[in-house]
C-alpha atoms as a PDB file:
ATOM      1  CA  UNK A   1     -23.378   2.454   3.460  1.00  0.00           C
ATOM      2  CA  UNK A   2     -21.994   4.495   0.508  1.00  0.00           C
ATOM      3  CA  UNK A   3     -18.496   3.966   0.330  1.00  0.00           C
ATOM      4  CA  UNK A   4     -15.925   5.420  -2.859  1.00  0.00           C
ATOM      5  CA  UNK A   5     -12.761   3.793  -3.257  1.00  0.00           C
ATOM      6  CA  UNK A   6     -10.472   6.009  -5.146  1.00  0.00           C
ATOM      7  CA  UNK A   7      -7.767   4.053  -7.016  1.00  0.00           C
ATOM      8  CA  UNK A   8      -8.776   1.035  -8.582  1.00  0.00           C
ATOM      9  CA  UNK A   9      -5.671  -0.950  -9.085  1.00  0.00           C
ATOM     10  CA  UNK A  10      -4.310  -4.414  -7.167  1.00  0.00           C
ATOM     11  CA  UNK A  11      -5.567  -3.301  -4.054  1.00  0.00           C
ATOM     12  CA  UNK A  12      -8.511  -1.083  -4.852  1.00  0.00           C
ATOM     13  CA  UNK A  13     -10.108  -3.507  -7.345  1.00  0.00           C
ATOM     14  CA  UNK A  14     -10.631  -6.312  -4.622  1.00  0.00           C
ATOM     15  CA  UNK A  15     -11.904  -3.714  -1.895  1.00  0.00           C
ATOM     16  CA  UNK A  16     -14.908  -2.939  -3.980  1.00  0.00           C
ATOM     17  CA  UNK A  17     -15.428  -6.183  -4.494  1.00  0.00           C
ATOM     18  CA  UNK A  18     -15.086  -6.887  -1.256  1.00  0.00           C
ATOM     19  CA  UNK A  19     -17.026  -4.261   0.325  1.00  0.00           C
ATOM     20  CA  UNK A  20     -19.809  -4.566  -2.594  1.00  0.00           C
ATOM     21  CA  UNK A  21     -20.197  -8.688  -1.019  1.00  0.00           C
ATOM     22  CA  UNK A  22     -20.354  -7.440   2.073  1.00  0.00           C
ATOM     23  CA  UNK A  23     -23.764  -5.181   0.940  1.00  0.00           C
ATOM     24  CA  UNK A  24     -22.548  -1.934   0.764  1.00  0.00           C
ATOM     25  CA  UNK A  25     -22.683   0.280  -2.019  1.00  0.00           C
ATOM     26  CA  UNK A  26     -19.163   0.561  -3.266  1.00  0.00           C
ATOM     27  CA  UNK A  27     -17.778   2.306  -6.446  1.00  0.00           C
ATOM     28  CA  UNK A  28     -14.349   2.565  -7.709  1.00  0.00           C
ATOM     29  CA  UNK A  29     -12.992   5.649  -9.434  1.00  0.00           C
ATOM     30  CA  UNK A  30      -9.684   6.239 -10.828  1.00  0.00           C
ATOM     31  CA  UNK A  31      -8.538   8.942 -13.857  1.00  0.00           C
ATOM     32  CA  UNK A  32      -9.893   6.431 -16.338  1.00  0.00           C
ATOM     33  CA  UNK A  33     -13.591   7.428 -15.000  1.00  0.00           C
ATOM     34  CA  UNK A  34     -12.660  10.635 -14.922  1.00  0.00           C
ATOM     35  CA  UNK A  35     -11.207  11.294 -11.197  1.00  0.00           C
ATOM     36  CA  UNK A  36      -7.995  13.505 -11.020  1.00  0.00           C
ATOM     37  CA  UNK A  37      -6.559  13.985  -7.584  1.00  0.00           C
ATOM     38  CA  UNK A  38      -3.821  15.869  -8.969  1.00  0.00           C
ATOM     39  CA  UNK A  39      -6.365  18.719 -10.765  1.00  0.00           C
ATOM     40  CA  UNK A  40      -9.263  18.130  -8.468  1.00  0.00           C
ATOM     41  CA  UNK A  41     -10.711  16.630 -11.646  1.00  0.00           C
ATOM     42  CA  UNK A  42     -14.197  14.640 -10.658  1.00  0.00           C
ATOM     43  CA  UNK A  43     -13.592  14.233  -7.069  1.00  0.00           C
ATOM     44  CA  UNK A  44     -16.644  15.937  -6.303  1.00  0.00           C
ATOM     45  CA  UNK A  45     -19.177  13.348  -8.167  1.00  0.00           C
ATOM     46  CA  UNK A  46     -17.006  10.522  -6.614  1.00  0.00           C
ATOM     47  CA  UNK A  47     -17.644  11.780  -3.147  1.00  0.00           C
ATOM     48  CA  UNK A  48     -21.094  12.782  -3.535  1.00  0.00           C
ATOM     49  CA  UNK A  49     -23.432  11.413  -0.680  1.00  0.00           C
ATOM     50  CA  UNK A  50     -20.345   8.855   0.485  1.00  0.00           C
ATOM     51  CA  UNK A  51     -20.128   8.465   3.513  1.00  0.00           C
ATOM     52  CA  UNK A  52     -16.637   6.711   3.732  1.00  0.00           C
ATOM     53  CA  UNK A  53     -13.594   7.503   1.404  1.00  0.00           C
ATOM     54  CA  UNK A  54     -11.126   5.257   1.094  1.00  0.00           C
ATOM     55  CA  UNK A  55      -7.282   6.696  -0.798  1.00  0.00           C
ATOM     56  CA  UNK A  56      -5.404   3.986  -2.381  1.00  0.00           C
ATOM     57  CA  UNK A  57      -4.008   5.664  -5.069  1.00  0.00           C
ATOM     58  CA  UNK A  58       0.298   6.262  -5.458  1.00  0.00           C
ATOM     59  CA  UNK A  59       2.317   8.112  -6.842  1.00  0.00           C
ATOM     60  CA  UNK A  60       3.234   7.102 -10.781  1.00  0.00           C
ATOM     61  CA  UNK A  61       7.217   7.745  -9.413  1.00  0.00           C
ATOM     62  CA  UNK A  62       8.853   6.572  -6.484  1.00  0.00           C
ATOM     63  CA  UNK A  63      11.678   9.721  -6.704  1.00  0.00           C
ATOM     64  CA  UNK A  64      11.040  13.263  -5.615  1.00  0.00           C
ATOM     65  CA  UNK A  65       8.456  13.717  -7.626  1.00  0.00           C
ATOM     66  CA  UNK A  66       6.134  11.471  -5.270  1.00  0.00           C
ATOM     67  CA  UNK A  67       6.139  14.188  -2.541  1.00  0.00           C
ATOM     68  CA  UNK A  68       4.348  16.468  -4.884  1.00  0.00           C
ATOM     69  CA  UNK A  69       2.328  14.235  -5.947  1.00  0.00           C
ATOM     70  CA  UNK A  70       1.120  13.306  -2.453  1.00  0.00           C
ATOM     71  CA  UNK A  71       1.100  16.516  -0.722  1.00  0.00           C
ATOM     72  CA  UNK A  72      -1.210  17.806  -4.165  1.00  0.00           C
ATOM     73  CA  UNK A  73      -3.586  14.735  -4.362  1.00  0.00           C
ATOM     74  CA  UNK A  74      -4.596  14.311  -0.557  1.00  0.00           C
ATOM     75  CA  UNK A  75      -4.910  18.360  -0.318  1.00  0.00           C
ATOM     76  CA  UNK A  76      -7.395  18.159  -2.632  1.00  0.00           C
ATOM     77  CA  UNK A  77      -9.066  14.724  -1.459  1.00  0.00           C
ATOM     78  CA  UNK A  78      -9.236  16.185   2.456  1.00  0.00           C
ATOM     79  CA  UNK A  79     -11.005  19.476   0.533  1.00  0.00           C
ATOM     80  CA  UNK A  80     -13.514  17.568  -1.657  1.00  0.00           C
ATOM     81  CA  UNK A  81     -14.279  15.203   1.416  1.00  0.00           C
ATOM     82  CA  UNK A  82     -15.226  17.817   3.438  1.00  0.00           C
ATOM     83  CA  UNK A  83     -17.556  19.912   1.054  1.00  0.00           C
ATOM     84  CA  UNK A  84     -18.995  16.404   0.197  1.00  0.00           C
ATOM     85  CA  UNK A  85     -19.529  15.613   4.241  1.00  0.00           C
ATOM     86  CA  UNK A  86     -17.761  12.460   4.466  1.00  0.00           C
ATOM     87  CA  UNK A  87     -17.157  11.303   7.858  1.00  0.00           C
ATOM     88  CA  UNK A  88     -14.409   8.865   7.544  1.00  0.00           C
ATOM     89  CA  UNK A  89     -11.152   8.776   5.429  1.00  0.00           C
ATOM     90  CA  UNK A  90      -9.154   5.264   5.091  1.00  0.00           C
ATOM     91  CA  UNK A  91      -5.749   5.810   3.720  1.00  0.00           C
ATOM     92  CA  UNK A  92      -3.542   2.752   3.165  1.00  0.00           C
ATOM     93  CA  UNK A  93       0.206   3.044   3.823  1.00  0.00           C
ATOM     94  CA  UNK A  94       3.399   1.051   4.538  1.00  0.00           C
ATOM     95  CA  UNK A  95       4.886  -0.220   7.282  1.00  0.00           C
ATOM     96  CA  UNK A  96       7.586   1.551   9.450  1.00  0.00           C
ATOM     97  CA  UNK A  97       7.207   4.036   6.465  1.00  0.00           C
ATOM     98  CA  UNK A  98       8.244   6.839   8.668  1.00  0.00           C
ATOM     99  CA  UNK A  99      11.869   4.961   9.637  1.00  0.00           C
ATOM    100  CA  UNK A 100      13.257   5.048   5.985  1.00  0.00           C
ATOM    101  CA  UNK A 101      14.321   9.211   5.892  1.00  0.00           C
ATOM    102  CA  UNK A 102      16.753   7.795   3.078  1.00  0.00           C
ATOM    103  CA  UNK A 103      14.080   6.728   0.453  1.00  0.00           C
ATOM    104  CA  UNK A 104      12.411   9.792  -1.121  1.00  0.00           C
ATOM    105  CA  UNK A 105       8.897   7.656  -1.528  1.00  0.00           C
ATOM    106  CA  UNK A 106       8.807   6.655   1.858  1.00  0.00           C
ATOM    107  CA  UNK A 107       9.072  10.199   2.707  1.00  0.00           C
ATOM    108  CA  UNK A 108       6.345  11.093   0.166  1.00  0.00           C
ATOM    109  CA  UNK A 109       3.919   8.273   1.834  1.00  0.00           C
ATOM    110  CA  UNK A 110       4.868   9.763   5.308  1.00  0.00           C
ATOM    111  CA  UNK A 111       4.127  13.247   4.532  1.00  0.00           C
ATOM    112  CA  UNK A 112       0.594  11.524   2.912  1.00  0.00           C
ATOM    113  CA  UNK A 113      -0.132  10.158   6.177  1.00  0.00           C
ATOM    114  CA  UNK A 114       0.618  13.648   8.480  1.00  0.00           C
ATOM    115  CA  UNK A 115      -1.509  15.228   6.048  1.00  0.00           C
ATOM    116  CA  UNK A 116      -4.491  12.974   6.893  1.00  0.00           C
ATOM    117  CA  UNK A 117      -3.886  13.050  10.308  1.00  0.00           C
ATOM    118  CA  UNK A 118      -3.946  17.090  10.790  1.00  0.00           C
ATOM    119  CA  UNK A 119      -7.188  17.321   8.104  1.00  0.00           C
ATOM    120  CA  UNK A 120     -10.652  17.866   8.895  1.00  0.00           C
ATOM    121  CA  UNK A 121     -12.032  13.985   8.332  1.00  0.00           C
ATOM    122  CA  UNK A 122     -11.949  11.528  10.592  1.00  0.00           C
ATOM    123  CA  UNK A 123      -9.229   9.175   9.562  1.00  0.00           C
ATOM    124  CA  UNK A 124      -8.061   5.383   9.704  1.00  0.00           C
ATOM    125  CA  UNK A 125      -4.342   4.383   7.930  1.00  0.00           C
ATOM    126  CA  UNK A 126      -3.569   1.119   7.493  1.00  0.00           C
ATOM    127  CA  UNK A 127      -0.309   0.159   7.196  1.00  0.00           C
ATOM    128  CA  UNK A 128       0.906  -2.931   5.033  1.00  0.00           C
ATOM    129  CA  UNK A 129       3.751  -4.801   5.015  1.00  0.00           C
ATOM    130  CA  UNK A 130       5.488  -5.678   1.447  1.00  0.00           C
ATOM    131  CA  UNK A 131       2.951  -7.097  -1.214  1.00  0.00           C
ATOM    132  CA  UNK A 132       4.095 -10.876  -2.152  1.00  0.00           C
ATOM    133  CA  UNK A 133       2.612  -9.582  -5.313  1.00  0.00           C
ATOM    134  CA  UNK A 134       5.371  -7.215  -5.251  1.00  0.00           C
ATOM    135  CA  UNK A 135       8.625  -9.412  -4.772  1.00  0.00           C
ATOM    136  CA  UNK A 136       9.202 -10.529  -8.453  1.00  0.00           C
ATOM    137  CA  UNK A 137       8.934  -6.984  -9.684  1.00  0.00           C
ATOM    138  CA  UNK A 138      11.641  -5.876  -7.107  1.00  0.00           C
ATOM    139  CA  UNK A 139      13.728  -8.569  -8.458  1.00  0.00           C
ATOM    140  CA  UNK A 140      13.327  -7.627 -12.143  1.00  0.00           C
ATOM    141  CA  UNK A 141      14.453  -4.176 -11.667  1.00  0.00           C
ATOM    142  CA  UNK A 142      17.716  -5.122  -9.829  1.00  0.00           C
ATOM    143  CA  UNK A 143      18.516  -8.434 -12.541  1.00  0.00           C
ATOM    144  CA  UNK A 144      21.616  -8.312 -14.285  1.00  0.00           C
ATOM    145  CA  UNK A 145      21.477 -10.911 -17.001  1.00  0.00           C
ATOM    146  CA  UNK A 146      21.556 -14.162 -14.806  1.00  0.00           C
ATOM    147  CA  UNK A 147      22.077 -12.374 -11.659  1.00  0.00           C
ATOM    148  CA  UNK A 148      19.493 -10.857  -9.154  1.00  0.00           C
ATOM    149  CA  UNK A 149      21.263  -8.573  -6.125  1.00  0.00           C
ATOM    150  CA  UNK A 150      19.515  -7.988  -3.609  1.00  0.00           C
ATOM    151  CA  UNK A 151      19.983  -7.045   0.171  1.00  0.00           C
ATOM    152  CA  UNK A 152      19.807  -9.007   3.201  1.00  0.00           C
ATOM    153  CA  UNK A 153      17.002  -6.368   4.396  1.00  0.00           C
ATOM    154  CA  UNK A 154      14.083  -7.834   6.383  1.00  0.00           C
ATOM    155  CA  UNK A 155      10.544  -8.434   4.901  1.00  0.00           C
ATOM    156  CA  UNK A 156       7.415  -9.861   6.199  1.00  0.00           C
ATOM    157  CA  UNK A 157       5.487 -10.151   3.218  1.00  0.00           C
ATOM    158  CA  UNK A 158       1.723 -10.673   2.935  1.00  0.00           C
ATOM    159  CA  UNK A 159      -1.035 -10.782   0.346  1.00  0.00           C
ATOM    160  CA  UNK A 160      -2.691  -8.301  -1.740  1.00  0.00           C
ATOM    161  CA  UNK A 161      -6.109 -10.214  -0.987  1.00  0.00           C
ATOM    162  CA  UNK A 162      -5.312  -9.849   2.631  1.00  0.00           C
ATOM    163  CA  UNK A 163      -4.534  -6.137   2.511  1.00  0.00           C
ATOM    164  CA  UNK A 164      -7.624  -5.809   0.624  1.00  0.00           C
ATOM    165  CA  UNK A 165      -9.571  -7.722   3.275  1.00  0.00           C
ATOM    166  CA  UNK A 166      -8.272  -5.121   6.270  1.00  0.00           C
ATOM    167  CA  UNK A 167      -8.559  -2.189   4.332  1.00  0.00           C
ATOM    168  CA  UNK A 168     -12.169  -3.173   3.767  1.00  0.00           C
ATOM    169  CA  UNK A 169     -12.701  -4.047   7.400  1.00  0.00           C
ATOM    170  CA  UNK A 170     -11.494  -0.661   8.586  1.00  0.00           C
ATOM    171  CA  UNK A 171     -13.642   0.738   6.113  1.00  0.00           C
ATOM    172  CA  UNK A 172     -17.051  -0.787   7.197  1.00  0.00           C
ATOM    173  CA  UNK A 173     -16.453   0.762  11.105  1.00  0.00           C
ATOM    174  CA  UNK A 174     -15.285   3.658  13.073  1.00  0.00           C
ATOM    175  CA  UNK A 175     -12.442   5.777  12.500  1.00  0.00           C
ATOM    176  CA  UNK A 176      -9.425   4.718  14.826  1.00  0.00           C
ATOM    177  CA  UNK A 177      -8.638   7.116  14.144  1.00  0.00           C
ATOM    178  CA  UNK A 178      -4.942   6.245  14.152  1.00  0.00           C
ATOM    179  CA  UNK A 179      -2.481   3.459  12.547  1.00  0.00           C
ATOM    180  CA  UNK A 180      -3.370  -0.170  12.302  1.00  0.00           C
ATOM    181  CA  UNK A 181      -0.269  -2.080  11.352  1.00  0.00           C
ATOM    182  CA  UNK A 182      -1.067  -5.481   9.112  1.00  0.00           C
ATOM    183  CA  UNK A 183       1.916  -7.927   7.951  1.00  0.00           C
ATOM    184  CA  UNK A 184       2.078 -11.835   6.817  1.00  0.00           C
ATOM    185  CA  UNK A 185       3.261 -14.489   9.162  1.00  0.00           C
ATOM    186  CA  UNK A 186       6.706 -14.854   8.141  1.00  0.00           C
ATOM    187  CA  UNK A 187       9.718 -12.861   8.544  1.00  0.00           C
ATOM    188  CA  UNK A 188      12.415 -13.148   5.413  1.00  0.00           C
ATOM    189  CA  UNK A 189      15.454 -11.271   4.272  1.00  0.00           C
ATOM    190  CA  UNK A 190      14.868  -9.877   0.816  1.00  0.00           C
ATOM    191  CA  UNK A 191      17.533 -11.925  -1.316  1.00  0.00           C
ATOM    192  CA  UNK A 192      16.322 -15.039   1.053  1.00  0.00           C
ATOM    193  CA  UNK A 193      12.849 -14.157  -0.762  1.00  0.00           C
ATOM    194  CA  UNK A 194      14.297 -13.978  -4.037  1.00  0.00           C
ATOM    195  CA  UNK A 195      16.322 -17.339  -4.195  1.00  0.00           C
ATOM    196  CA  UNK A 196      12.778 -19.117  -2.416  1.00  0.00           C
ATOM    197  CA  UNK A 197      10.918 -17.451  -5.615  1.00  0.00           C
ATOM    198  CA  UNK A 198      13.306 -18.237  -7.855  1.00  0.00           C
ATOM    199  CA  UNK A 199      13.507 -22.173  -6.876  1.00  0.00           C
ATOM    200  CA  UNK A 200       9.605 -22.249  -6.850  1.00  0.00           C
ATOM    201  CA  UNK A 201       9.662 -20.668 -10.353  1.00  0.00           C
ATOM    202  CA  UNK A 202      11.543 -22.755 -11.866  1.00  0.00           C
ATOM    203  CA  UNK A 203      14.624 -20.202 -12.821  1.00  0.00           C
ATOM    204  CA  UNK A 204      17.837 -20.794 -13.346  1.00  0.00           C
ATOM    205  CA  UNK A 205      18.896 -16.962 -12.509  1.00  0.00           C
ATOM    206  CA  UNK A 206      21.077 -16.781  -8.829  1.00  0.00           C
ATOM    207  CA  UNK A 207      20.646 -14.576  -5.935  1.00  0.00           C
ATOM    208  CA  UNK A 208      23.662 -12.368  -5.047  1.00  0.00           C
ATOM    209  CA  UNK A 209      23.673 -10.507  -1.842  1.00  0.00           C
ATOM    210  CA  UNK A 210      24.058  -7.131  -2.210  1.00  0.00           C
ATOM    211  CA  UNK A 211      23.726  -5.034   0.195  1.00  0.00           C
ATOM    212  CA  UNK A 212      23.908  -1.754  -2.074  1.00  0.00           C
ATOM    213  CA  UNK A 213      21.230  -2.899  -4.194  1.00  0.00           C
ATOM    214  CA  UNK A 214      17.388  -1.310  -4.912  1.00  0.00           C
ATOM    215  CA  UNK A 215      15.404   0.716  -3.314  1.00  0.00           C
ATOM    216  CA  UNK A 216      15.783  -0.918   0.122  1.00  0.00           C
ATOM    217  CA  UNK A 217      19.058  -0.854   0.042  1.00  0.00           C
ATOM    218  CA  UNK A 218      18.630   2.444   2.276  1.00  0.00           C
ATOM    219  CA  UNK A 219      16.762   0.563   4.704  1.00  0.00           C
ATOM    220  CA  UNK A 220      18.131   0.196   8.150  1.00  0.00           C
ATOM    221  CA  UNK A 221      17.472  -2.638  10.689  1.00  0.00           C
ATOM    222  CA  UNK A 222      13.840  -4.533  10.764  1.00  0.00           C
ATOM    223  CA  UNK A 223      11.732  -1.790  10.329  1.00  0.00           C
ATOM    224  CA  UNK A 224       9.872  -2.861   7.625  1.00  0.00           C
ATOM    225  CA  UNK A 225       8.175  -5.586   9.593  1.00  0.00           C
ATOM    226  CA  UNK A 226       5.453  -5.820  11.602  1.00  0.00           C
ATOM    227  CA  UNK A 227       5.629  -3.209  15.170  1.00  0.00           C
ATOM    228  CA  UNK A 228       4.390  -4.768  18.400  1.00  0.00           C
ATOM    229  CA  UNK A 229       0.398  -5.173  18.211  1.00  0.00           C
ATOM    230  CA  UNK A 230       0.358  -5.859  14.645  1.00  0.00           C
ATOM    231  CA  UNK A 231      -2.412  -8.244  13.021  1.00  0.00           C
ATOM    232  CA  UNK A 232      -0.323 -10.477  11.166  1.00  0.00           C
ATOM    233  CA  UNK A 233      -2.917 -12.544   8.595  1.00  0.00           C
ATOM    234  CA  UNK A 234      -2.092 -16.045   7.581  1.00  0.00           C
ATOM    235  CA  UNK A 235      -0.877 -16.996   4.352  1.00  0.00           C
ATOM    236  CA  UNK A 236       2.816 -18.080   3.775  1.00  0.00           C
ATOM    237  CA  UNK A 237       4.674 -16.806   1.030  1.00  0.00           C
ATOM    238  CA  UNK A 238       6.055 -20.420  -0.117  1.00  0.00           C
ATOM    239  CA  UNK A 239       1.646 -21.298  -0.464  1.00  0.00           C
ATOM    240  CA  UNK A 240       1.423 -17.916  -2.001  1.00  0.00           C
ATOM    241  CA  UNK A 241       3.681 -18.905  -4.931  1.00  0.00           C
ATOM    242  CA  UNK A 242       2.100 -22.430  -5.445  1.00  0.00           C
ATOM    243  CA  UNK A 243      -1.245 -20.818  -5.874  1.00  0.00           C
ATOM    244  CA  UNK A 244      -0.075 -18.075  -7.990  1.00  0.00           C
END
């Protein structure tokens, strides 16, 4: 099966990879082969004779900016899928993405994902929890000299190999077409995450809790972790950091 994956970055370079091992013929394309989502810009060569697209591109900004961004890019994937006959359109997203009204990206991703759902394609949208890949960079941008704030909000972190492996998955069958929710084994609150990676790196830098802090500081409750009927995939963040 022809498959184009468009966005080749932490998640889209493994799902080629993936998908290629698995015997399908799988390209990547991104603006440095020459797709633009945002102008429309060689989607039509990526999509030619594909029979499966799969979105896992985002937004260069997490502010307002993102909703533009999203509501420009998929118009014109959904439109170049369709001339190009695809039958199936995998869109990753985030978990409880729609219960975080507060956070202008999560709005962005949500409007992504009603977009999909009322085009032409048949669709699948996974939804991730947090990357663990993603935990150290949330900590650098809310470090203040020896101190890292960060709230008590609820993750349930799992691994950019894993997402990769579901998103392929999805990609190789049927549309749902609907939402299939995937998360790590382990539930953590965020500054709980930050003093475990800090202790396994070595650092001498101190959690604070702060519950004003970052971007999920706007984040109510637990829903950022895996819904009822979830797959939740097996490795644990604390195995995760030896290995990495």
């Amino acid at each position: 099966m022809k498959i184009s994956v468009i966005g080749t970055g932490l998640i889209g370079a493994q799902v080629v990879g993936d998908l290629t091992a698995a015997g399908h013929e799988a390209s990547g394309h991104s603006r440095s082969t020459g797709v633009d989502l945002l102008t429309g810009d060689g989607l039509d060569d990526a999509l030619r004779g594909a029979q499966v697209a799969v979105n896992l591109t985002n937004s260069p900004t997490f502010d307002d900016d993102s909703l533009d961004f999203f509501r420009t890019s998929v118009t014109n994937l959904l439109a170049a899928a369709q001339a190009a006959g695809v039958g199936h359109l995998v869109t990753l997203s985030i978990v409880g993405v729609d219960q975080v009204p507060d956070m202008a990206y999560y709005r962005a991703k949500t409007l992504q994902e009603k977009l999909v759902e009322a085009g032409p394609i048949p669709y699948s949208i996974v939804r991730a929890t947090q990357f663990m890949e993603f935990i150290a960079p949330t900590m650098e941008s809310t470090t203040d000299g020896e101190v890292v704030r960060l709230p008590a909000t609820p993750i349930q972190p799992i691994s950019s190999a894993e997402v990769a492996a579901a998103v392929t998955e999805v990609a190789m069958g049927s549309p749902l077409p609907g939402i299939r929710n995937i998360a790590g084994p382990d539930v953590f609150t965020l500054d709980e995450l930050g003093r475990i990676t800090l202790e396994a790196k070595g650092n001498h830098r101190h959690v604070v809790t702060d519950p004003t802090a970052g971007l999920f500081a706007v984040v109510k409750g637990d829903v950022l972790t895996a819904p009822q009927g979830a797959r939740l995939f097996g490795t644990h963040y604390r195995d995760w950091l030896r290995s990495h």
